[in-house]
Protein backbone atom coordinates (compact mmCIF):
# COMPACT_ATOMS: atom_id res chain seq x y z
CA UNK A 1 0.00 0.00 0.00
CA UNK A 2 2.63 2.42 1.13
CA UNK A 3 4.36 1.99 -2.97
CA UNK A 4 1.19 2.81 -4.71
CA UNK A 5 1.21 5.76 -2.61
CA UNK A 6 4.45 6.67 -3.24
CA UNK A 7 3.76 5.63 -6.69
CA UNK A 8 0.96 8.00 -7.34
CA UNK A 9 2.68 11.25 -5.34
CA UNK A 10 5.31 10.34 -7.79
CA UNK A 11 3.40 10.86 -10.93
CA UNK A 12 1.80 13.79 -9.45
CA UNK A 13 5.04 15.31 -9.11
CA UNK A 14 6.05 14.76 -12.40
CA UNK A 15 2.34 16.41 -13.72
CA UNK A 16 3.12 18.90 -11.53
CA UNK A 17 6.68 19.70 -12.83
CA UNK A 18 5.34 19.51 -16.14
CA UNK A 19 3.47 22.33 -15.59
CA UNK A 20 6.12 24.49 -15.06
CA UNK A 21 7.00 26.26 -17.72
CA UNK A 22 10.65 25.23 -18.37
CA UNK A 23 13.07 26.60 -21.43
CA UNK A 24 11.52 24.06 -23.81
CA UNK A 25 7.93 24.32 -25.31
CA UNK A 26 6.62 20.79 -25.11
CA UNK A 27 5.95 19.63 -28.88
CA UNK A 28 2.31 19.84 -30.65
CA UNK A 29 0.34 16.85 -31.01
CA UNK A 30 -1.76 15.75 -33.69
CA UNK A 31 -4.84 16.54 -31.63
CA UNK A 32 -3.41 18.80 -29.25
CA UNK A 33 -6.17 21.88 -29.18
CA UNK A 34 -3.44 24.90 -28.69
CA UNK A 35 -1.29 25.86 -31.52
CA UNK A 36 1.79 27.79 -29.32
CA UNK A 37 3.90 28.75 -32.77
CA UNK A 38 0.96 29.86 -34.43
CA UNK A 39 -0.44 32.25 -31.37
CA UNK A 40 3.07 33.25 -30.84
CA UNK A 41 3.52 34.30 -34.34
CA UNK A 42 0.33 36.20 -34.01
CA UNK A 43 0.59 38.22 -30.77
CA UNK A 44 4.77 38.57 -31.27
CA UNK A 45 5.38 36.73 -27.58
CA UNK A 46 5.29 33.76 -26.18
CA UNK A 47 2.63 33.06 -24.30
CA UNK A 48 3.69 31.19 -20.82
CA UNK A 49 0.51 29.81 -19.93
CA UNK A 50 0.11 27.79 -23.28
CA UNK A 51 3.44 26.21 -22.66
CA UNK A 52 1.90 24.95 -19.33
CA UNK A 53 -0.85 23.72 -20.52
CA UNK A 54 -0.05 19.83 -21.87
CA UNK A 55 0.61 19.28 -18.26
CA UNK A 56 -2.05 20.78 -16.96
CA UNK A 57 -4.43 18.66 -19.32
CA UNK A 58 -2.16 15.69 -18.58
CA UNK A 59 -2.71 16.30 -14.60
CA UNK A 60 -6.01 16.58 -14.77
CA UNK A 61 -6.31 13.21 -16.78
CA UNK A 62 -4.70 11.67 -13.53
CA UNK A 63 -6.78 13.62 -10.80
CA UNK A 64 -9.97 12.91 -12.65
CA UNK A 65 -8.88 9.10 -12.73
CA UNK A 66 -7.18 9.00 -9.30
CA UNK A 67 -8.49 11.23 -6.77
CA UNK A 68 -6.60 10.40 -4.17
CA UNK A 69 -3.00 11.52 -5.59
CA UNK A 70 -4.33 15.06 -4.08
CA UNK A 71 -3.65 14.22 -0.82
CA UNK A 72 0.19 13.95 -1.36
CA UNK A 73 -0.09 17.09 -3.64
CA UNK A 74 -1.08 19.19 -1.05
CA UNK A 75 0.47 22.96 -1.28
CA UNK A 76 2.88 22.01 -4.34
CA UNK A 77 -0.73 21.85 -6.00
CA UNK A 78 -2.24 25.16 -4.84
CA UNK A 79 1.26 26.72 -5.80
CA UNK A 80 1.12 25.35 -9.44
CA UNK A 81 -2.31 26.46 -9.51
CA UNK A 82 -1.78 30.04 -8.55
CA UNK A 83 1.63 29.81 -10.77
CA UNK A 84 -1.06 28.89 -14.20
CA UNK A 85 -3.59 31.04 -13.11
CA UNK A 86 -0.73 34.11 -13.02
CA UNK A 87 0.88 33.03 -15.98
CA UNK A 88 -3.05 32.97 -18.04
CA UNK A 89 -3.81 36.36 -16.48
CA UNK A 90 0.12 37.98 -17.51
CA UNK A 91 -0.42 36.53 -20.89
CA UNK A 92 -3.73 38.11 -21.33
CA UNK A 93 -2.49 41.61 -19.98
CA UNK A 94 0.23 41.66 -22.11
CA UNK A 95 -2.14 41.25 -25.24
CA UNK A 96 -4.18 44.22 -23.64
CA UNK A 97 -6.94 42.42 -23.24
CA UNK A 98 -9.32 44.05 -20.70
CA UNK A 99 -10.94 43.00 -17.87
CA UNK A 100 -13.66 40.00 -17.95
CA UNK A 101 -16.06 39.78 -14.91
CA UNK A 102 -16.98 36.22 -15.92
CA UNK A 103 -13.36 35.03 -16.30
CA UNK A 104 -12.09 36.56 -12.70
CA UNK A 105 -14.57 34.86 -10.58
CA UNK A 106 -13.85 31.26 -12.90
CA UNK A 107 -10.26 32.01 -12.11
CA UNK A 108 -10.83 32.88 -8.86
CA UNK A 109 -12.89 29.57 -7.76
CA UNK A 110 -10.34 27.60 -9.28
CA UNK A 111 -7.84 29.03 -7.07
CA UNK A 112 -9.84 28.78 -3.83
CA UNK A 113 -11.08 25.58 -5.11
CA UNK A 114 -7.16 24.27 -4.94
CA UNK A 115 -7.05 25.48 -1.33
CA UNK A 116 -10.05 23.72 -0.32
CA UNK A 117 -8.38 20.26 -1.36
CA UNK A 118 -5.92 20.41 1.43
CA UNK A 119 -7.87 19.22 3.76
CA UNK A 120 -10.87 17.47 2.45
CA UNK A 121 -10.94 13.78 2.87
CA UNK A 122 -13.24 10.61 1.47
CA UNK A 123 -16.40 11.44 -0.53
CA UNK A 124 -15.76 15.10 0.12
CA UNK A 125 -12.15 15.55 -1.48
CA UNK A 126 -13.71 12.94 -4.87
CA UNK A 127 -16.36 16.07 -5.33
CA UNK A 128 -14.26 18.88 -4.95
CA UNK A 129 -11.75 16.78 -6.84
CA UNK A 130 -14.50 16.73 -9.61
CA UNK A 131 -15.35 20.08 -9.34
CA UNK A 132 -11.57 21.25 -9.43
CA UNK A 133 -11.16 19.46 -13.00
CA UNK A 134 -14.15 20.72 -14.58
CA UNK A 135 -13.38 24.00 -13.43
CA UNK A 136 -9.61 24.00 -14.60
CA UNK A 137 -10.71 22.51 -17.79
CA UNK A 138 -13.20 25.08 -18.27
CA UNK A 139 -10.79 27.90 -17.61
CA UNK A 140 -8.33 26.38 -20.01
CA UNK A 141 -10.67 27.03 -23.04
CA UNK A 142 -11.83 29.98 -22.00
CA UNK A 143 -8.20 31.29 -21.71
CA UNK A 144 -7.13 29.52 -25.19
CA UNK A 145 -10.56 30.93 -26.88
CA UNK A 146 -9.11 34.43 -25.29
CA UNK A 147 -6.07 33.98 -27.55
CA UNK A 148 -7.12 32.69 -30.14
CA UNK A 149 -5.61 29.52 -30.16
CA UNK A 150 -8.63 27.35 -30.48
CA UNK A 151 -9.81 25.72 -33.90
């Protein structure tokens, strides 16, 4: 029992890490929704939060399918969050996009949403689980349709 735990905070981890950003774009799949080179080319900049999100998508794959890997996430999770969240709301600025009402408070419950993870347990942490996916999911095209980068 104690391996598949360690097993699953390990593959959170690495969802996690991949979500970071690094110096490398990760490369475009076939049916990959965001086109990075063709919204960079577009807007002149690289947008960070598009980088981020394979491993976002990829994350929430495993969260939806496991939710018990949040429990070993714990604040790592809130932090990468908050870090996507930023990095969405920087990209958009930078574009001079204005202000969306709508968009704040979906950004804003996905953000409180990650804090309320930490310490819900059993049938409680599966819902908000749920609820945190959708949500982040949601956000994601609502962000990419903000850029333009959707088909």
């Amino acid at each position: 029992m104690m391996s598949h735990s360690r097993l699953e905070t390990f593959m959170l981890f690495l969802g996690l890490a991949s979500c970071g950003g690094g110096a490398e774009r990760p490369a475009a799949t076939a049916d990959s929704t965001a086109r990075p080179s063709a919204s960079d080319s577009r807007a002149g900049m690289k947008l960070e939060a598009m980088a981020m999100l394979p491993g976002v998508r990829a994350h929430l794959d495993s969260l939806a399918q496991s939710p018990r890997m949040m429990r070993s996430a714990g604040s790592r999770y809130q932090a990468e969050i908050k870090n996507v969240v930023d990095a969405m709301n920087g990209d958009m600025a930078r574009l001079g996009m204005h202000s969306d009402p709508a968009y704040e408070a979906l950004a804003d419950s996905v953000v409180r949403g990650s804090t309320a993870l930490a310490s819900a347990s059993g049938a409680e942490l599966e819902r908000l689980v749920a609820r945190q996916v959708e949500q982040l999911r949601r956000l994601s095209a609502v962000y990419e349709t903000k850029v333009g980068t959707l088909k």
